[in-house]
C-alpha atoms as a PDB file:
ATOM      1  CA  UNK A   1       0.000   0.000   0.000  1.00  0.00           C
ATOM      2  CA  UNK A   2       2.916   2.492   0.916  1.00  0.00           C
ATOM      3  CA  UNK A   3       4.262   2.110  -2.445  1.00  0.00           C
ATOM      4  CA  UNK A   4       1.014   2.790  -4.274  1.00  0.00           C
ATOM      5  CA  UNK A   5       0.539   6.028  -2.207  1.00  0.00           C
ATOM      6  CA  UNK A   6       4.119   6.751  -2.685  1.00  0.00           C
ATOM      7  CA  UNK A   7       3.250   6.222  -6.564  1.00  0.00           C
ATOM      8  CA  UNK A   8       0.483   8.395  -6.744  1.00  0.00           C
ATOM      9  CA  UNK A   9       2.019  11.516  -5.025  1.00  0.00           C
ATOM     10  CA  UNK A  10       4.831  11.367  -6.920  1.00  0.00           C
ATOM     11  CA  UNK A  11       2.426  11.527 -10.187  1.00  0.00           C
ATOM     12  CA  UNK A  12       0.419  14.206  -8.323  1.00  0.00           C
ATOM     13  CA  UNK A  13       3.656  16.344  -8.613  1.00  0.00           C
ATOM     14  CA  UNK A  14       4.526  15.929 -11.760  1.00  0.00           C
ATOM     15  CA  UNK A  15       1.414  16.384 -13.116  1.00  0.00           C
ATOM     16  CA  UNK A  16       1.184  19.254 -10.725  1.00  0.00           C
ATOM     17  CA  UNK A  17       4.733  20.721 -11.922  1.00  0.00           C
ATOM     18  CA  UNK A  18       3.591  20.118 -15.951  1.00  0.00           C
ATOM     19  CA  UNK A  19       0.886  22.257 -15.258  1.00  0.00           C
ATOM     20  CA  UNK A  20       2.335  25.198 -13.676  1.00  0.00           C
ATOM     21  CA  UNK A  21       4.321  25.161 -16.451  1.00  0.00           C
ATOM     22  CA  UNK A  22       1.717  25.862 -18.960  1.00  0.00           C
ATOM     23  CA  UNK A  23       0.351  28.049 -16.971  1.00  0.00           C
ATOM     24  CA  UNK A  24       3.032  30.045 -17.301  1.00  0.00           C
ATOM     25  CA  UNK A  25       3.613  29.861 -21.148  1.00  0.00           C
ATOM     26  CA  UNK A  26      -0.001  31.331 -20.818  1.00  0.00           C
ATOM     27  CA  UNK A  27       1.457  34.640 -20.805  1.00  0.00           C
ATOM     28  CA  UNK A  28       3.607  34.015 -23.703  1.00  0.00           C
ATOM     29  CA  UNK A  29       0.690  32.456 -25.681  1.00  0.00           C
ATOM     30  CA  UNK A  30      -1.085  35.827 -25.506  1.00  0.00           C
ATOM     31  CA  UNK A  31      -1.582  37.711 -29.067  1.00  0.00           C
ATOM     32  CA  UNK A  32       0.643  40.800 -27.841  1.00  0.00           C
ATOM     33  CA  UNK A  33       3.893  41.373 -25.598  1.00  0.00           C
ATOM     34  CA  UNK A  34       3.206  40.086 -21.911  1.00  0.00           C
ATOM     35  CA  UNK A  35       4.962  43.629 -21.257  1.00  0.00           C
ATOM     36  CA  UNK A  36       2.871  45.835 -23.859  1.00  0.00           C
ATOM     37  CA  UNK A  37      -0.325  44.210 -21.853  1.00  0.00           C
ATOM     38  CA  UNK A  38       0.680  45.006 -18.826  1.00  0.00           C
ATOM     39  CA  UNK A  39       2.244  48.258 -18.996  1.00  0.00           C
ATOM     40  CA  UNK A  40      -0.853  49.385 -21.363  1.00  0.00           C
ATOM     41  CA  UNK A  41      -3.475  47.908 -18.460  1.00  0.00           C
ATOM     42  CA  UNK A  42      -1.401  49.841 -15.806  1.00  0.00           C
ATOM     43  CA  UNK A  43      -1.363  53.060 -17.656  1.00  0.00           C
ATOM     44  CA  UNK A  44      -4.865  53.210 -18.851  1.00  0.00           C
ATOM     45  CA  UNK A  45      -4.024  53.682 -22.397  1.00  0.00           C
ATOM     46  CA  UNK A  46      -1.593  52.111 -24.893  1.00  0.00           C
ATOM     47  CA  UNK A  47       1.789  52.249 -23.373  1.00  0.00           C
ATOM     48  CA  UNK A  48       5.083  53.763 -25.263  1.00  0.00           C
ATOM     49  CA  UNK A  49       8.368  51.700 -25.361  1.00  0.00           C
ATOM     50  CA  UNK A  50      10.147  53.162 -22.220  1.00  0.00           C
ATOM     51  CA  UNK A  51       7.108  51.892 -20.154  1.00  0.00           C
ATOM     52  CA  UNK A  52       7.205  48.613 -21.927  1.00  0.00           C
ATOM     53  CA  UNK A  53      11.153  48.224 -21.337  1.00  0.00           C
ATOM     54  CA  UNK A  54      10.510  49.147 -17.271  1.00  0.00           C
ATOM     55  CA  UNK A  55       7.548  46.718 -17.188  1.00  0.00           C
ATOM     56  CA  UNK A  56       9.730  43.845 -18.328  1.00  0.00           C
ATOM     57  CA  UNK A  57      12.391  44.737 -16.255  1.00  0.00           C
ATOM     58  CA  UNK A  58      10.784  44.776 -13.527  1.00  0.00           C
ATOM     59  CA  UNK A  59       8.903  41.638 -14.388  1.00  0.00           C
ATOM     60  CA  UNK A  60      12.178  39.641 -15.123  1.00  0.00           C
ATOM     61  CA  UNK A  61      10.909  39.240 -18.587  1.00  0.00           C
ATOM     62  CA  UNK A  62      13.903  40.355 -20.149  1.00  0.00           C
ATOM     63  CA  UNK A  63      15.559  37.159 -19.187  1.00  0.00           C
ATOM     64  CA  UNK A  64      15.303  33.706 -20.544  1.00  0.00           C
ATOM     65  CA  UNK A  65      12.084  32.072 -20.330  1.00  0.00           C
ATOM     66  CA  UNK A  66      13.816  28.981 -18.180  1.00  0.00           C
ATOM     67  CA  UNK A  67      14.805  31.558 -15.699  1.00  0.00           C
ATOM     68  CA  UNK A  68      11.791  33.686 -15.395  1.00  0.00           C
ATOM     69  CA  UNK A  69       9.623  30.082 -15.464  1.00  0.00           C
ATOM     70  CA  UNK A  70      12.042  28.736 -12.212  1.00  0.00           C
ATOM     71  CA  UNK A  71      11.933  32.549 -10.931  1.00  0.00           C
ATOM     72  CA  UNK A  72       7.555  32.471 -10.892  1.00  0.00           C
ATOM     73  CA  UNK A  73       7.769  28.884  -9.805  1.00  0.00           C
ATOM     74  CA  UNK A  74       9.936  29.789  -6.932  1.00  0.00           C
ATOM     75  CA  UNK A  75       7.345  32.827  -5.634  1.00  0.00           C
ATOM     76  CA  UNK A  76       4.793  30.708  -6.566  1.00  0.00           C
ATOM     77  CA  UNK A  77       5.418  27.776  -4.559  1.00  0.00           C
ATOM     78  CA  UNK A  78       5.863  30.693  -1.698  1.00  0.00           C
ATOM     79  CA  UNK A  79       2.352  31.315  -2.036  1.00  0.00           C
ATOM     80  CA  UNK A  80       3.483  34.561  -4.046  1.00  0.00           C
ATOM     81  CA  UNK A  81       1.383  34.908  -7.197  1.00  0.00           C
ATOM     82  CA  UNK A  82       2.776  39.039  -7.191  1.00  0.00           C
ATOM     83  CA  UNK A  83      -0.308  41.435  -7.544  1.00  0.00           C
ATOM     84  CA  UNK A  84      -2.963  42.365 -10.269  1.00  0.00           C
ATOM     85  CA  UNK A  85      -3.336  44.753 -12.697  1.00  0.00           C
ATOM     86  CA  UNK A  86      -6.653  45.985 -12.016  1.00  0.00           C
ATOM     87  CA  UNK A  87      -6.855  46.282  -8.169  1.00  0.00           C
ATOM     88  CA  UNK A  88      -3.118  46.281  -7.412  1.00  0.00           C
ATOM     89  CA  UNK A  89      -3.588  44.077  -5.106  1.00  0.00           C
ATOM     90  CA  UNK A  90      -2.020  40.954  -3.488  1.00  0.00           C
ATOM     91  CA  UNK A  91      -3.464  38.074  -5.890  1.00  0.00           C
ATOM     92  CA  UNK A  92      -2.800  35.553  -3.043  1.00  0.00           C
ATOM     93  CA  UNK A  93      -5.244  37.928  -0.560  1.00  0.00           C
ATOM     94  CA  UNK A  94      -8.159  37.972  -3.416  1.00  0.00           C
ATOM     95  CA  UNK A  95      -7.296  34.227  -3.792  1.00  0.00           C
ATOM     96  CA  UNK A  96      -8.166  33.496  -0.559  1.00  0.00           C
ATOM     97  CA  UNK A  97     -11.234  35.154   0.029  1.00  0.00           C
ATOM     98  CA  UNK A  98     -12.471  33.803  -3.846  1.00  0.00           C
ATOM     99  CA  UNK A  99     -11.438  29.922  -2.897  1.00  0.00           C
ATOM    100  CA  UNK A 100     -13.480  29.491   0.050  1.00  0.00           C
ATOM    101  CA  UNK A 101     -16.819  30.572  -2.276  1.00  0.00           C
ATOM    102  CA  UNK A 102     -16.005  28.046  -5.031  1.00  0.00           C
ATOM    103  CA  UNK A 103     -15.293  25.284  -2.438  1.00  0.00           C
ATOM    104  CA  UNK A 104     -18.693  25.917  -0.250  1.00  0.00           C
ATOM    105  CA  UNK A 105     -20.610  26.174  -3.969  1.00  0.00           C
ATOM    106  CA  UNK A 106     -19.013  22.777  -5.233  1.00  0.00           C
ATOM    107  CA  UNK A 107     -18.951  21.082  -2.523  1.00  0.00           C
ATOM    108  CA  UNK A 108     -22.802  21.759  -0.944  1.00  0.00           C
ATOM    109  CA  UNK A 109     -23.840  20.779  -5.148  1.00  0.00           C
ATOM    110  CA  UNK A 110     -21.437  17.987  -4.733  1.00  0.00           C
ATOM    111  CA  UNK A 111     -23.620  16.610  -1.873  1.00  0.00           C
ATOM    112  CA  UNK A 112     -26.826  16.995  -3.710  1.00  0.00           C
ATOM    113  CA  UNK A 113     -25.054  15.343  -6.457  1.00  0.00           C
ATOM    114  CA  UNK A 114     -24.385  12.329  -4.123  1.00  0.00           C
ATOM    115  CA  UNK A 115     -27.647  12.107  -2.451  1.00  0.00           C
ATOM    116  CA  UNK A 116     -29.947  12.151  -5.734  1.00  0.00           C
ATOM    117  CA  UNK A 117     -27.739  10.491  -8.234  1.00  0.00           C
ATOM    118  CA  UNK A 118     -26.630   7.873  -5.702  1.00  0.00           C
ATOM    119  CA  UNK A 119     -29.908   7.177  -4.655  1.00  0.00           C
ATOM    120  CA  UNK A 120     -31.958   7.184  -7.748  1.00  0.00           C
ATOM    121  CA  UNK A 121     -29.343   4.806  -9.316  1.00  0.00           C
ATOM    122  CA  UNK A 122     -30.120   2.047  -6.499  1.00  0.00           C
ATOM    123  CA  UNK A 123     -33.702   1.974  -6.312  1.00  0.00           C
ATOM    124  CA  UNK A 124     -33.609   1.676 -10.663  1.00  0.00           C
ATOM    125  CA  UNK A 125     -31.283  -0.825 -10.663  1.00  0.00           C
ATOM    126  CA  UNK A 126     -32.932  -3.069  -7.589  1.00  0.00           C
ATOM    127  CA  UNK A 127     -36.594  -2.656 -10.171  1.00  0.00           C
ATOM    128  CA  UNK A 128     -34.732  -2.891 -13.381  1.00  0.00           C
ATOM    129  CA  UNK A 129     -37.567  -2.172 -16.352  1.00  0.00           C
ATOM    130  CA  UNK A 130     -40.261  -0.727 -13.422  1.00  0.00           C
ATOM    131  CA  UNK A 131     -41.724   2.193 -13.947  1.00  0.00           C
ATOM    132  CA  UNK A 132     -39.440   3.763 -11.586  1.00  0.00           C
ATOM    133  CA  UNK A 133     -36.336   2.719 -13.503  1.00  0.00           C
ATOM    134  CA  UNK A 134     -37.865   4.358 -17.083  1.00  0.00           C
ATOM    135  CA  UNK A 135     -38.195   7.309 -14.697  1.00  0.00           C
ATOM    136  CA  UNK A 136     -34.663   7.626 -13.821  1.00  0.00           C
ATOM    137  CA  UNK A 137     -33.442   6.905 -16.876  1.00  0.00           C
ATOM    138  CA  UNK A 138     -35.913   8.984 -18.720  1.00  0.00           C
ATOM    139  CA  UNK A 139     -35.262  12.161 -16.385  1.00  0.00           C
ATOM    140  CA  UNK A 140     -31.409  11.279 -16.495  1.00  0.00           C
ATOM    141  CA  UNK A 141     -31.542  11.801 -19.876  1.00  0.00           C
ATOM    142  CA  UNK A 142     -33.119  15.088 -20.017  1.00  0.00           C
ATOM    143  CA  UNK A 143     -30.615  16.112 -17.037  1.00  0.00           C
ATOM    144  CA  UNK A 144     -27.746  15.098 -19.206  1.00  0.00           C
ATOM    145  CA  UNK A 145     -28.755  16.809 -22.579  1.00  0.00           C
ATOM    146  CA  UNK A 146     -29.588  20.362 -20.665  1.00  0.00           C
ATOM    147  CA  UNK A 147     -26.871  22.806 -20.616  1.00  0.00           C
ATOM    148  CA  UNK A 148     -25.520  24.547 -17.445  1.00  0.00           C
ATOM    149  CA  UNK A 149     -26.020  28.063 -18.350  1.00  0.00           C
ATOM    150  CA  UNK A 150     -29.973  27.221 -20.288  1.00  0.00           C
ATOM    151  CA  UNK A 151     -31.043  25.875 -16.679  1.00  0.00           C
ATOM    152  CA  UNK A 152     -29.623  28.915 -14.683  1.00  0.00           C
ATOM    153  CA  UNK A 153     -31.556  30.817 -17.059  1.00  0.00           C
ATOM    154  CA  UNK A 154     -34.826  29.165 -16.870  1.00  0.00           C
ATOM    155  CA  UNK A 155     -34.375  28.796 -13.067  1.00  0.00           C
ATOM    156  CA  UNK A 156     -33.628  32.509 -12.755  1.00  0.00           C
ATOM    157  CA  UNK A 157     -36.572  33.348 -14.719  1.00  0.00           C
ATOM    158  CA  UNK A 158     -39.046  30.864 -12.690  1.00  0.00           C
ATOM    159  CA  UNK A 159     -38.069  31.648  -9.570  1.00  0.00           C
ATOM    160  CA  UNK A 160     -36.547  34.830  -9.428  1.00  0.00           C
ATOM    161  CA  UNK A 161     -38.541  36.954 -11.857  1.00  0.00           C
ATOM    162  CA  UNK A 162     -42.090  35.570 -12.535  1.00  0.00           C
ATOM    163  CA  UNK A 163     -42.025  33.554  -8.567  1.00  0.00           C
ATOM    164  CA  UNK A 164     -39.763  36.391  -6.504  1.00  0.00           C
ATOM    165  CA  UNK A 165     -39.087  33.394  -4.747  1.00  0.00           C
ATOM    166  CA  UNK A 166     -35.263  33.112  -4.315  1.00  0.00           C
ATOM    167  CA  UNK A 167     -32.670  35.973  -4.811  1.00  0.00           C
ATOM    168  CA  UNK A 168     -30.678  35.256  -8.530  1.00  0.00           C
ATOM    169  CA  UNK A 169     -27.425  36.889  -7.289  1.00  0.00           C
ATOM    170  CA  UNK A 170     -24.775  37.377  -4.864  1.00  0.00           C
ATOM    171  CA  UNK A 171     -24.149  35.141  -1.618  1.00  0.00           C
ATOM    172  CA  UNK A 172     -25.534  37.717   1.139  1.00  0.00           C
ATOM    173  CA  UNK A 173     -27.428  34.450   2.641  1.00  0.00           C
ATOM    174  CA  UNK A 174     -27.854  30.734   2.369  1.00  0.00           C
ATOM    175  CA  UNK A 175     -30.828  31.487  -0.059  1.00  0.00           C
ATOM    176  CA  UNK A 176     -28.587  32.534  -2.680  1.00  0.00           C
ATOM    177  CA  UNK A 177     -26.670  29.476  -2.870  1.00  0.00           C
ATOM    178  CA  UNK A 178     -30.354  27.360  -3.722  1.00  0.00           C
ATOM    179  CA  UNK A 179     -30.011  28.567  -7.272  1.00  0.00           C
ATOM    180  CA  UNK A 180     -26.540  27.939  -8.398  1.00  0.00           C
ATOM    181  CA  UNK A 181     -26.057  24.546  -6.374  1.00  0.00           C
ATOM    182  CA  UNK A 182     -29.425  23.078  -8.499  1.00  0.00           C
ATOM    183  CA  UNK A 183     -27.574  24.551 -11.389  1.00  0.00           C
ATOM    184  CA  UNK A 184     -24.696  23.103 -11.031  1.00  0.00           C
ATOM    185  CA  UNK A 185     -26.221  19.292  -9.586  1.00  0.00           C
ATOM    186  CA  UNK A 186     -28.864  18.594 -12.195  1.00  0.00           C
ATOM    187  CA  UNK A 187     -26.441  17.874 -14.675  1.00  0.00           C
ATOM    188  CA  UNK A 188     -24.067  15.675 -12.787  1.00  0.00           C
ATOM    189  CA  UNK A 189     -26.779  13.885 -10.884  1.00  0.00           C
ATOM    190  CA  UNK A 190     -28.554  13.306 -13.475  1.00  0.00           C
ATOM    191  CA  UNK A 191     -25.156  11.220 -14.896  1.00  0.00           C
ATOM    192  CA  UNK A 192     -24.315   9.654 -11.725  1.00  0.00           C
ATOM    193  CA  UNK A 193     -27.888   8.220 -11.507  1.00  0.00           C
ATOM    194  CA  UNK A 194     -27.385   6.498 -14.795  1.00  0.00           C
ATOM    195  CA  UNK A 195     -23.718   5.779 -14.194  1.00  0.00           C
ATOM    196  CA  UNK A 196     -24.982   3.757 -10.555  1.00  0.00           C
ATOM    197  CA  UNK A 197     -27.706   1.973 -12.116  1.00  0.00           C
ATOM    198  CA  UNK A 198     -25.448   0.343 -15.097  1.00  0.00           C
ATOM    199  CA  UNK A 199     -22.517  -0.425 -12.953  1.00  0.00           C
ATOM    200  CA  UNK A 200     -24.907  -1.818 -10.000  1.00  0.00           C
ATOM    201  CA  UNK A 201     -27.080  -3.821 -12.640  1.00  0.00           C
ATOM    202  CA  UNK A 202     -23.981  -5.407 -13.468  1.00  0.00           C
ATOM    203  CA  UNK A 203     -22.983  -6.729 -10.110  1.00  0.00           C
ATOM    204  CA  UNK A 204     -26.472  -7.677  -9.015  1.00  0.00           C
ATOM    205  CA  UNK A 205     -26.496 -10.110 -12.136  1.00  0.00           C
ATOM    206  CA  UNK A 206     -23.225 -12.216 -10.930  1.00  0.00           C
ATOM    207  CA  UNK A 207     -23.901 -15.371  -9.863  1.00  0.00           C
ATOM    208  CA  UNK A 208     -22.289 -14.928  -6.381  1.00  0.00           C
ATOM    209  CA  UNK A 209     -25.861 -12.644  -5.511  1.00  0.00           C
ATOM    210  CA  UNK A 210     -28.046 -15.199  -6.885  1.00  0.00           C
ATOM    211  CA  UNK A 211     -26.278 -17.185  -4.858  1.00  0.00           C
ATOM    212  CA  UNK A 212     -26.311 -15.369  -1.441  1.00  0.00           C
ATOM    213  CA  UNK A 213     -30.139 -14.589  -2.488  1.00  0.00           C
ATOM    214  CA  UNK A 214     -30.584 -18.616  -2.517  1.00  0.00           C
ATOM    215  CA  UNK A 215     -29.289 -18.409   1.233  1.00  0.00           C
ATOM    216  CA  UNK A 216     -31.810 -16.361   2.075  1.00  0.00           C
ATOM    217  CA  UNK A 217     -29.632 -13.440   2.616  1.00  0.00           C
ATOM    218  CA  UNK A 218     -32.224 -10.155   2.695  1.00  0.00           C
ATOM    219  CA  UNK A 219     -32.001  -8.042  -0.430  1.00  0.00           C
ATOM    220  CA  UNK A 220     -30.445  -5.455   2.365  1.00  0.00           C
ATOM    221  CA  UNK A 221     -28.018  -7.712   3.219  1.00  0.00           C
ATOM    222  CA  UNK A 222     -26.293  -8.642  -0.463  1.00  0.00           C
ATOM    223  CA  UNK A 223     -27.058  -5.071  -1.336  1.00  0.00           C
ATOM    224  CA  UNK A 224     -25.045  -3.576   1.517  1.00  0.00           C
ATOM    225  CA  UNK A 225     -22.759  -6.273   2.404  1.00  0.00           C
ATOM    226  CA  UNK A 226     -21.988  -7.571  -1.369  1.00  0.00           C
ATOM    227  CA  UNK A 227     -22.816  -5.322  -4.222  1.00  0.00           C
ATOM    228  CA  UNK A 228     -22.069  -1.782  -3.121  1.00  0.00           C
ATOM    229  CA  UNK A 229     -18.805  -2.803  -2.311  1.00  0.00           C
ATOM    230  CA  UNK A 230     -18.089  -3.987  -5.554  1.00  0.00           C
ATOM    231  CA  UNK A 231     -18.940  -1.128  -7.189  1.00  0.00           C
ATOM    232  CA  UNK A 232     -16.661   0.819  -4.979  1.00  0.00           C
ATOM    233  CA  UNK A 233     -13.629   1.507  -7.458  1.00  0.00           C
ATOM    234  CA  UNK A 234     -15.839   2.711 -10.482  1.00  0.00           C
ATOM    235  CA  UNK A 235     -18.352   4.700  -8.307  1.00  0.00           C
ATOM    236  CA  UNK A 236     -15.414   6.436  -6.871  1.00  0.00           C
ATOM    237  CA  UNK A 237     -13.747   7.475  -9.860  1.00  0.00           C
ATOM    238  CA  UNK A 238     -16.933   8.566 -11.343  1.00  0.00           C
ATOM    239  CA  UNK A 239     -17.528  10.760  -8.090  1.00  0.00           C
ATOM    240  CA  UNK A 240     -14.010  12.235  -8.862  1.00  0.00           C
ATOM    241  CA  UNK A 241     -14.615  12.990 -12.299  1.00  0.00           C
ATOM    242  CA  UNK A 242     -17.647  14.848 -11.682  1.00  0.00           C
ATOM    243  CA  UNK A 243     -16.550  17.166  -8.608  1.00  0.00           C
ATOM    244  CA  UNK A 244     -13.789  18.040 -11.085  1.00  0.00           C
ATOM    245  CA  UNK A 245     -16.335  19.309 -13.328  1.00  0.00           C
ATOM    246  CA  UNK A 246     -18.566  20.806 -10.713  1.00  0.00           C
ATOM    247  CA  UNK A 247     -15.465  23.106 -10.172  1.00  0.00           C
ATOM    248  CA  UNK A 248     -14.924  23.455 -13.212  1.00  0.00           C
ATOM    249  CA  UNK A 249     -18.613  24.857 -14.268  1.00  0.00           C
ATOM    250  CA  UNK A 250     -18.410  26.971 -11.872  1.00  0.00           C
ATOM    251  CA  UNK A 251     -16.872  29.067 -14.022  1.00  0.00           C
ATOM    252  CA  UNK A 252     -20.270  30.006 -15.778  1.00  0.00           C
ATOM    253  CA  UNK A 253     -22.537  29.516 -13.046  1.00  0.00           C
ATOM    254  CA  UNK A 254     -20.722  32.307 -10.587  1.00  0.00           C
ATOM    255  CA  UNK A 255     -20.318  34.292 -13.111  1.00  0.00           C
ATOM    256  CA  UNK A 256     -23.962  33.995 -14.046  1.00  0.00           C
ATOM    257  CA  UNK A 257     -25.425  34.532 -10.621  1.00  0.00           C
ATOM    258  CA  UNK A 258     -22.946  37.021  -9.526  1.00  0.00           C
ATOM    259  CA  UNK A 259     -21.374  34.080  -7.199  1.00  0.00           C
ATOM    260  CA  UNK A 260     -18.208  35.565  -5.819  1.00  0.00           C
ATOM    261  CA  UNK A 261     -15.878  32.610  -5.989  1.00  0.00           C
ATOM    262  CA  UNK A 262     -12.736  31.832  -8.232  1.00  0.00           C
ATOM    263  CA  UNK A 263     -14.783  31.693 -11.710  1.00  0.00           C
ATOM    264  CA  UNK A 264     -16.020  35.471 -11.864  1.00  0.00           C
ATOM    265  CA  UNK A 265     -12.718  36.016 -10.294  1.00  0.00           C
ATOM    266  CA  UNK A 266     -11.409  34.367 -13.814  1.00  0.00           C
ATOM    267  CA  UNK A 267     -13.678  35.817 -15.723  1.00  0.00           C
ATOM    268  CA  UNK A 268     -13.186  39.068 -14.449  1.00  0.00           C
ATOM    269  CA  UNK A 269      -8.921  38.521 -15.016  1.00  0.00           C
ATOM    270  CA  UNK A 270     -10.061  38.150 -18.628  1.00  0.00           C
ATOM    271  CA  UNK A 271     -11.995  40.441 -19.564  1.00  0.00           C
ATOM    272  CA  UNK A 272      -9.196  43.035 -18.069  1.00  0.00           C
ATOM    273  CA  UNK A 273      -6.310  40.861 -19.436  1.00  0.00           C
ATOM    274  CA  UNK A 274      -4.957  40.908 -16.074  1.00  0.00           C
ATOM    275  CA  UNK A 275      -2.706  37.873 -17.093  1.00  0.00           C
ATOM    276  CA  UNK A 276      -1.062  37.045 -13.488  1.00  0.00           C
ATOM    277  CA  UNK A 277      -4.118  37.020 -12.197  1.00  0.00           C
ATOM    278  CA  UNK A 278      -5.386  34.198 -14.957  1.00  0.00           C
ATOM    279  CA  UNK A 279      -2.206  32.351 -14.525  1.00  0.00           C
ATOM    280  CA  UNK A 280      -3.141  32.146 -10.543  1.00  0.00           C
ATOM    281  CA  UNK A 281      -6.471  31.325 -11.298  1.00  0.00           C
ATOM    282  CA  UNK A 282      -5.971  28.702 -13.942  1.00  0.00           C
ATOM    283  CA  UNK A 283      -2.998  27.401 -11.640  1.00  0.00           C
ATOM    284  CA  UNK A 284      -5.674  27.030  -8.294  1.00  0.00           C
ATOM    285  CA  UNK A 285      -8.130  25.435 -10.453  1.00  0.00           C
ATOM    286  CA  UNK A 286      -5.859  22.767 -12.027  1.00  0.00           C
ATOM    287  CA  UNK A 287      -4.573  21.836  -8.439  1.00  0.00           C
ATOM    288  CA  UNK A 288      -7.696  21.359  -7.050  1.00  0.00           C
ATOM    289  CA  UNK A 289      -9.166  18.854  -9.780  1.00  0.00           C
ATOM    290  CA  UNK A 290      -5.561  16.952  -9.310  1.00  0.00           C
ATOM    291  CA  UNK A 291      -6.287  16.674  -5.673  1.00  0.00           C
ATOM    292  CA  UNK A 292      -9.210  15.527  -6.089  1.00  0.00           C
ATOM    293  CA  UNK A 293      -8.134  12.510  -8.568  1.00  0.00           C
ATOM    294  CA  UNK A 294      -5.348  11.937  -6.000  1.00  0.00           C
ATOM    295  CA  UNK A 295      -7.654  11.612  -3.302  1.00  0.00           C
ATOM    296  CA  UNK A 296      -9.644   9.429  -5.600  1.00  0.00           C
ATOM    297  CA  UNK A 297      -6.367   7.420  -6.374  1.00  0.00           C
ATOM    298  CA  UNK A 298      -5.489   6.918  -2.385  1.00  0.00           C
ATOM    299  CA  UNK A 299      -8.750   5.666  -1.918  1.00  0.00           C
ATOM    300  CA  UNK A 300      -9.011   3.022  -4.428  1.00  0.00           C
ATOM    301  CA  UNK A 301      -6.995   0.591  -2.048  1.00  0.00           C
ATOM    302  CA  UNK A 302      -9.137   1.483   0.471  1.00  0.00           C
ATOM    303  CA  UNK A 303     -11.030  -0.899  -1.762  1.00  0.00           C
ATOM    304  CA  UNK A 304      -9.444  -3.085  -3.636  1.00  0.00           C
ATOM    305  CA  UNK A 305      -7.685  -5.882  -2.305  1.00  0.00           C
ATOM    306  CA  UNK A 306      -5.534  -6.052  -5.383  1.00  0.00           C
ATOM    307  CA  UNK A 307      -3.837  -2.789  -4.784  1.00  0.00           C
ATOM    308  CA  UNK A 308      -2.282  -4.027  -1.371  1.00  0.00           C
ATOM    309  CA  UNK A 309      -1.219  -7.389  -2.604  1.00  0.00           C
ATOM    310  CA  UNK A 310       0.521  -5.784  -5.930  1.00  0.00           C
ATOM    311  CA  UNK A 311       2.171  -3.895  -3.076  1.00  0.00           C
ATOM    312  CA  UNK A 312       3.393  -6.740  -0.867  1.00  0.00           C
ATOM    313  CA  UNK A 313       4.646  -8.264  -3.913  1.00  0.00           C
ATOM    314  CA  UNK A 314       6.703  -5.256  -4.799  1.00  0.00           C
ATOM    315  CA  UNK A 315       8.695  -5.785  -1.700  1.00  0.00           C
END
């Protein structure tokens, strides 16, 4: 088991240490001069060659792109992302009060994702061809097909305009989260129901349930004690897929309900081409969808048997 762990963190890093470097070449990728863009955004106005030369020496972009990439990396591992161009700020200060929004919004959908999905994928695959299977798979498939940013317009317009029910921006109280958290859960229950009722259809077919059902075990009993566990590995990495993409939609969705997490903070860095600011962003985003397949990783031979014997065999 040590070695697997050991495995996976050292694939977390390097994964971790490819992508702040293309984060970086972000700023080289750009259509003009890192230094024109940021010397013009400073200035208000396009900027005149003196200005661009003092911008990229005081950037370090006058050196070569190995050195400035181990110079960022260096800050950046210090928790120094420098400061943006349109507030002048410290980007790691904005960071942290952006993170904490994004988190609480993915995680509280996350849990409505878990509850629904999880749940309507057991009771269709324990009545396979009931009505209440062609439900789940019928609604699953409208869930699927609907578009993030459609649904948080239709749900605005339902509930906030023509119902006044629930606010359609900001986060001043827990009612404003109601909104984007259906938003964002709709879609990815809607796939983890399906998802949960293939994989679990599967496993209640082996022969090994027939036979504990020919024991008399209660259907409680094989479903608890013998087929969710067997499902473990695939429902987890499904789980991790989708929280990735929870944070990732969140991009839309706080911009669309004025949510004031890291995605309008994003959004915001490019519409003002405020590029360390993207680089941050882009940067926090990637590392949190890595930890969460490396947390998804560690806990596979929490479940799998296989795991810790490849690793007592490695010794």
């Amino acid at each position: 088991m040590f070695v697997y762990l050991l495995k996976r963190l050292i694939n977390a890093g390097l994964i971790l240490l490819g992508l702040s470097f293309l984060v970086y070449l972000l700023m080289f990728l750009a259509p003009a001069d890192p230094a024109q863009v940021i010397a013009s955004q400073r200035l208000g106005q396009p900027a005149k060659s003196d200005d661009i030369a003092q911008v990229r020496a005081a950037f370090g972009l006058d050196q070569p792109i190995v050195m400035q990439y181990l110079r960022w990396l260096g800050q950046t591992l210090q928790g120094d992302f420098g400061y943006s161009i349109r507030t002048d700020k410290l980007i790691r200060a904005e960071l942290s009060s952006r993170v904490g929004w994004s988190l609480l919004l993915g995680s509280v959908a996350m849990g409505l994702v878990l509850l629904v999905g999880t749940t309507a994928g057991i009771w269709a695959a324990l009545r396979p061809k009931s009505v209440l299977d062609q439900a789940v798979r019928l609604v699953g498939l409208v869930g699927v097909s609907i578009p993030d940013f459609w649904l948080a317009f239709v749900l605005i317009l339902i509930f906030a305009v023509y119902l006044g029910w629930l606010p359609s921006f900001g986060a001043k109280s827990g009612w404003h989260l109601i909104l984007p958290v259906v938003t964002l859960a709709v879609g990815q229950a809607a796939r983890l129901s399906q998802i949960t009722r293939s994989i679990l259809g599967d496993v209640l077919r082996q022969d090994y349930l027939r036979t504990a059902q020919a024991k008399g075990l209660s259907q409680a009993t094989r479903l608890f004690r013998h087929a969710l566990p067997n499902i473990a590995v695939p429902y987890v990495t499904v789980v991790a897929y989708q929280f990735s993409a929870l944070i990732s939609g969140t991009i839309i969705i706080e911009t669309v309900f004025s949510w004031p997490g890291l995605g309008s903070y994003y959004i915001e860095a490019v519409n003002f081409r405020d590029l360390p600011v993207i680089q941050a962003s882009v940067l926090v985003f990637g590392a949190i969808i890595v930890v969460s397949n490396l947390l998804a990783d560690l806990t596979y031979g929490l479940f799998d048997p296989r795991l810790r014997l490849n690793d007592a065999s490695n010794r």
